[in-house]
N, C-alpha and C. Protein backbone atom coordinates (compact mmCIF):
# COMPACT_ATOMS: atom_id res chain seq x y z
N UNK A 1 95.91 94.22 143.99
CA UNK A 1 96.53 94.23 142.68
C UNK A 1 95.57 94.82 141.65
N UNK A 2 95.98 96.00 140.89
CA UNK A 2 95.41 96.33 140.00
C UNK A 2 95.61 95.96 138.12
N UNK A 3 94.19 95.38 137.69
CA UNK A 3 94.19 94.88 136.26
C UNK A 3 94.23 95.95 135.66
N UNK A 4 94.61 95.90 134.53
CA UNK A 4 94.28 96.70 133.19
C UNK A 4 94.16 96.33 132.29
N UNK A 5 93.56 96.62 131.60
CA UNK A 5 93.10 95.96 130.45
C UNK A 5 93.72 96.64 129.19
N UNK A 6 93.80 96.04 128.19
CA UNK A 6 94.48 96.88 126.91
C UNK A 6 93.58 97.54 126.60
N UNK A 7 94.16 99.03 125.71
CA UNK A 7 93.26 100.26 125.19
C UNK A 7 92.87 99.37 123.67
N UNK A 8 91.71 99.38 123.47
CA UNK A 8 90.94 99.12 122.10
C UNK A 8 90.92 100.60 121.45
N UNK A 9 91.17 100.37 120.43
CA UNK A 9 90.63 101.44 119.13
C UNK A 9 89.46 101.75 119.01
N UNK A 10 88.70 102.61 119.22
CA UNK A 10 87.28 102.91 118.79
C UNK A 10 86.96 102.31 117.44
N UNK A 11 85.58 101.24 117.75
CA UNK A 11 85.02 100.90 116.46
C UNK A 11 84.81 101.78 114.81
N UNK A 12 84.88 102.95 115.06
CA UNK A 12 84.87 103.40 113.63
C UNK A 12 86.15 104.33 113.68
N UNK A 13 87.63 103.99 114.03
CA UNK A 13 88.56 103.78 113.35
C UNK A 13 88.74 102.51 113.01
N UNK A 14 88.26 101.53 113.57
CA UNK A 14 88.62 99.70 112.73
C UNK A 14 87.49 99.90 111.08
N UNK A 15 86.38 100.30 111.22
CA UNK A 15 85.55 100.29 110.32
C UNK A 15 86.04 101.39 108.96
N UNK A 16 86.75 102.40 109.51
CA UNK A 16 86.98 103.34 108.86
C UNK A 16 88.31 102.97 108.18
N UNK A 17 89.56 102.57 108.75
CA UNK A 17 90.57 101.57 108.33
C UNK A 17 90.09 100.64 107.50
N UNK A 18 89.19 99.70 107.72
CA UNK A 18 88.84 98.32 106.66
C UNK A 18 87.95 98.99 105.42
N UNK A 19 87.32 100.33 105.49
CA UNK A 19 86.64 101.00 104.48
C UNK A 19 87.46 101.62 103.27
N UNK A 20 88.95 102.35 104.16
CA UNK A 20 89.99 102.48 103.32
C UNK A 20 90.50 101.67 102.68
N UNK A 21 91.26 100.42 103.63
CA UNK A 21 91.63 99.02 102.51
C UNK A 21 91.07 98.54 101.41
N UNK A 22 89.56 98.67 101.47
CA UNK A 22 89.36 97.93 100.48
C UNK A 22 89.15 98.98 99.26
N UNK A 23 89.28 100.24 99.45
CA UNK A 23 89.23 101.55 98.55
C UNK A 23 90.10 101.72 97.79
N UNK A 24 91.09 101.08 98.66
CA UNK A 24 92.99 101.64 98.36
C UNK A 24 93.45 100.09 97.23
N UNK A 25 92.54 99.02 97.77
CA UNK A 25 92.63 97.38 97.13
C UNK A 25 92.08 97.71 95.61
N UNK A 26 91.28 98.29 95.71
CA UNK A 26 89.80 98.74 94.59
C UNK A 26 90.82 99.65 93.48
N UNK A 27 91.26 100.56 94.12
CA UNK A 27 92.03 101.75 92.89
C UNK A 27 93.46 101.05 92.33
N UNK A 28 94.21 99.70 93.60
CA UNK A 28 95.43 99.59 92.55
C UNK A 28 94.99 98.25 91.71
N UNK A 29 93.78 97.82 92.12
CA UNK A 29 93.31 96.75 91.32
C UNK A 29 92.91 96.89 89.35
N UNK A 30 92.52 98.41 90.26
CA UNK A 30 91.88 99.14 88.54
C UNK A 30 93.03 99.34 88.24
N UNK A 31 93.81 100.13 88.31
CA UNK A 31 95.01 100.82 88.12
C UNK A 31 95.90 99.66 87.19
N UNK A 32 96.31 98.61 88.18
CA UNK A 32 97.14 97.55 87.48
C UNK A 32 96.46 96.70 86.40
N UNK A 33 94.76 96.61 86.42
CA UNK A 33 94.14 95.75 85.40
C UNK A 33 94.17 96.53 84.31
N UNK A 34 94.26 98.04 84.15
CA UNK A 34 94.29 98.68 83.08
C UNK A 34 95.47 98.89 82.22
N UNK A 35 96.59 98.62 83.27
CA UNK A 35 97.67 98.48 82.56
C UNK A 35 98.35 97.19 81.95
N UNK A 36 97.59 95.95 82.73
CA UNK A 36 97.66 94.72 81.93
C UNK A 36 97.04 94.40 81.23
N UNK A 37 96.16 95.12 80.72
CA UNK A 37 95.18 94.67 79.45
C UNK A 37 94.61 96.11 78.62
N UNK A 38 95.51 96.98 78.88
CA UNK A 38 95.70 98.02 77.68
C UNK A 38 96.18 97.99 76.43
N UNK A 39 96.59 99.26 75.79
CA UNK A 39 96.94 99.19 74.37
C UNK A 39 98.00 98.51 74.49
N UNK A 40 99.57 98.46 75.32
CA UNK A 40 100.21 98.22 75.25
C UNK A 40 100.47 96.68 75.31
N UNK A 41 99.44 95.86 76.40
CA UNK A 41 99.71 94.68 76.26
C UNK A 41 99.10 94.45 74.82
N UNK A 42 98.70 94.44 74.17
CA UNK A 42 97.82 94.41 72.92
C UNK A 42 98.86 94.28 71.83
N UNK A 43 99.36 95.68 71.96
CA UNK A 43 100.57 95.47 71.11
C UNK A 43 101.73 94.69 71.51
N UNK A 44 101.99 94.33 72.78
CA UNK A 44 103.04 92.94 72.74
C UNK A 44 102.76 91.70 72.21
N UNK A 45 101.32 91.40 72.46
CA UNK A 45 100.59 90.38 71.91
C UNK A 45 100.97 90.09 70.70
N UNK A 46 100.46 90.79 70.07
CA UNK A 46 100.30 91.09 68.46
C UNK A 46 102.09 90.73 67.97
N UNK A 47 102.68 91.77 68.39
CA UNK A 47 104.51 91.92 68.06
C UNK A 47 105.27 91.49 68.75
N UNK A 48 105.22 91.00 69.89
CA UNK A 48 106.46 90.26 70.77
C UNK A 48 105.55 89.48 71.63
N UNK A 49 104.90 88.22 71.09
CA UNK A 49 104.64 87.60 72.42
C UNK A 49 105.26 86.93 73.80
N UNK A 50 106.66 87.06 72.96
CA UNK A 50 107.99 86.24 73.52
C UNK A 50 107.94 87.50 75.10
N UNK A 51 107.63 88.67 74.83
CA UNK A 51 107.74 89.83 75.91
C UNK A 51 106.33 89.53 76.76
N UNK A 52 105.37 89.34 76.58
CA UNK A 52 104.35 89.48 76.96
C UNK A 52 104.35 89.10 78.70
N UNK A 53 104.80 87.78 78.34
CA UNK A 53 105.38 86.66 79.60
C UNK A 53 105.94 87.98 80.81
N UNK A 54 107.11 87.95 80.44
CA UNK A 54 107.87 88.87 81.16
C UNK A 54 107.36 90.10 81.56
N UNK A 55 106.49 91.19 80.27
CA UNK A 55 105.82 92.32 81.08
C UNK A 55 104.27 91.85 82.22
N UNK A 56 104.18 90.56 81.95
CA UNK A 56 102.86 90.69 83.02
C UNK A 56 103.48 90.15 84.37
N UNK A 57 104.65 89.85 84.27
CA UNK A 57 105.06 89.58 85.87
C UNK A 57 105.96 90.98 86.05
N UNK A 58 106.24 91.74 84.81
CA UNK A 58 107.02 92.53 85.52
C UNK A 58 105.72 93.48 86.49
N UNK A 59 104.37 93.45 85.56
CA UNK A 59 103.66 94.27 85.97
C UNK A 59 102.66 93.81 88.23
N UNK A 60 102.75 92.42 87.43
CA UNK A 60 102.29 91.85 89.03
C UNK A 60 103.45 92.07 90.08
N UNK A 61 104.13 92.32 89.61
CA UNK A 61 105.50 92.43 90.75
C UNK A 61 105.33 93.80 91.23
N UNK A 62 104.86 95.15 90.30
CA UNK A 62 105.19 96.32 90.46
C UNK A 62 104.61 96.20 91.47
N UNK A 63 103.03 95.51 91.14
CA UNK A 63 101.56 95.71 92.19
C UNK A 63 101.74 95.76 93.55
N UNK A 64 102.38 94.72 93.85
CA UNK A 64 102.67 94.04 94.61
C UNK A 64 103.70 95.14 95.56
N UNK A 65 104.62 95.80 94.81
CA UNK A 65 105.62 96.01 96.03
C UNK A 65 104.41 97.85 96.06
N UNK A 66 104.27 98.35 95.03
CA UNK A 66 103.45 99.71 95.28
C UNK A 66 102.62 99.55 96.43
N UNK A 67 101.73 98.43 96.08
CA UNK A 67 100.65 98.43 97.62
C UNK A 67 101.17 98.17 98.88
N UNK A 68 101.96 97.30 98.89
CA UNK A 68 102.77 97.28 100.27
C UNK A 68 103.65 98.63 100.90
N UNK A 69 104.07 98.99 99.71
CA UNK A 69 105.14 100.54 100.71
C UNK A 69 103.58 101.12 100.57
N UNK A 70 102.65 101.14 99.88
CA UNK A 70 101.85 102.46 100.31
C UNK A 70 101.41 102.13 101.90
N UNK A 71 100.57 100.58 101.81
CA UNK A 71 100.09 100.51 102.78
C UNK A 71 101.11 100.33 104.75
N UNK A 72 102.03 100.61 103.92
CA UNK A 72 103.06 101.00 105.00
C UNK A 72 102.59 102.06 105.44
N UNK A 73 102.54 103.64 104.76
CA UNK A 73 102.19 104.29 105.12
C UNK A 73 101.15 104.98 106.09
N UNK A 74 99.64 104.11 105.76
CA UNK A 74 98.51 103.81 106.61
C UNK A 74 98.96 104.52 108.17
């Protein structure tokens, strides 16, 4: 009876994959912190705080589904 063993990924595609993640984690992290604490939240602050609520989940929600279809892609 012959074993086989499962094919492994070469170590620097796993290293090279987890180097991207956290690259790809890094840019929508900036990306979304700049847009929750830009001019615009500033000015909801200031003039509609009643909105404020609502645009920072609308904005954690965007985060959230952007990184997932991207990292679909991967």
């Amino acid at each position: 009876m012959v074993v086989t063993e499962p094919v492994k990924e070469p170590e620097v595609f796993q290293r090279t994959r987890s180097e991207f993640n956290r690259w790809l984690q890094a840019q929508f992290d900036n990306h979304y912190h700049t847009m929750r604490n830009g001019g615009y939240r500033s000015f909801l602050a200031r003039n509609h705080p009643a909105e404020l609520e609502r645009y920072d989940a609308a904005c954690e929600a965007m985060r959230r589904e952007e990184f997932t279809r991207f990292a679909e892609l991967q």
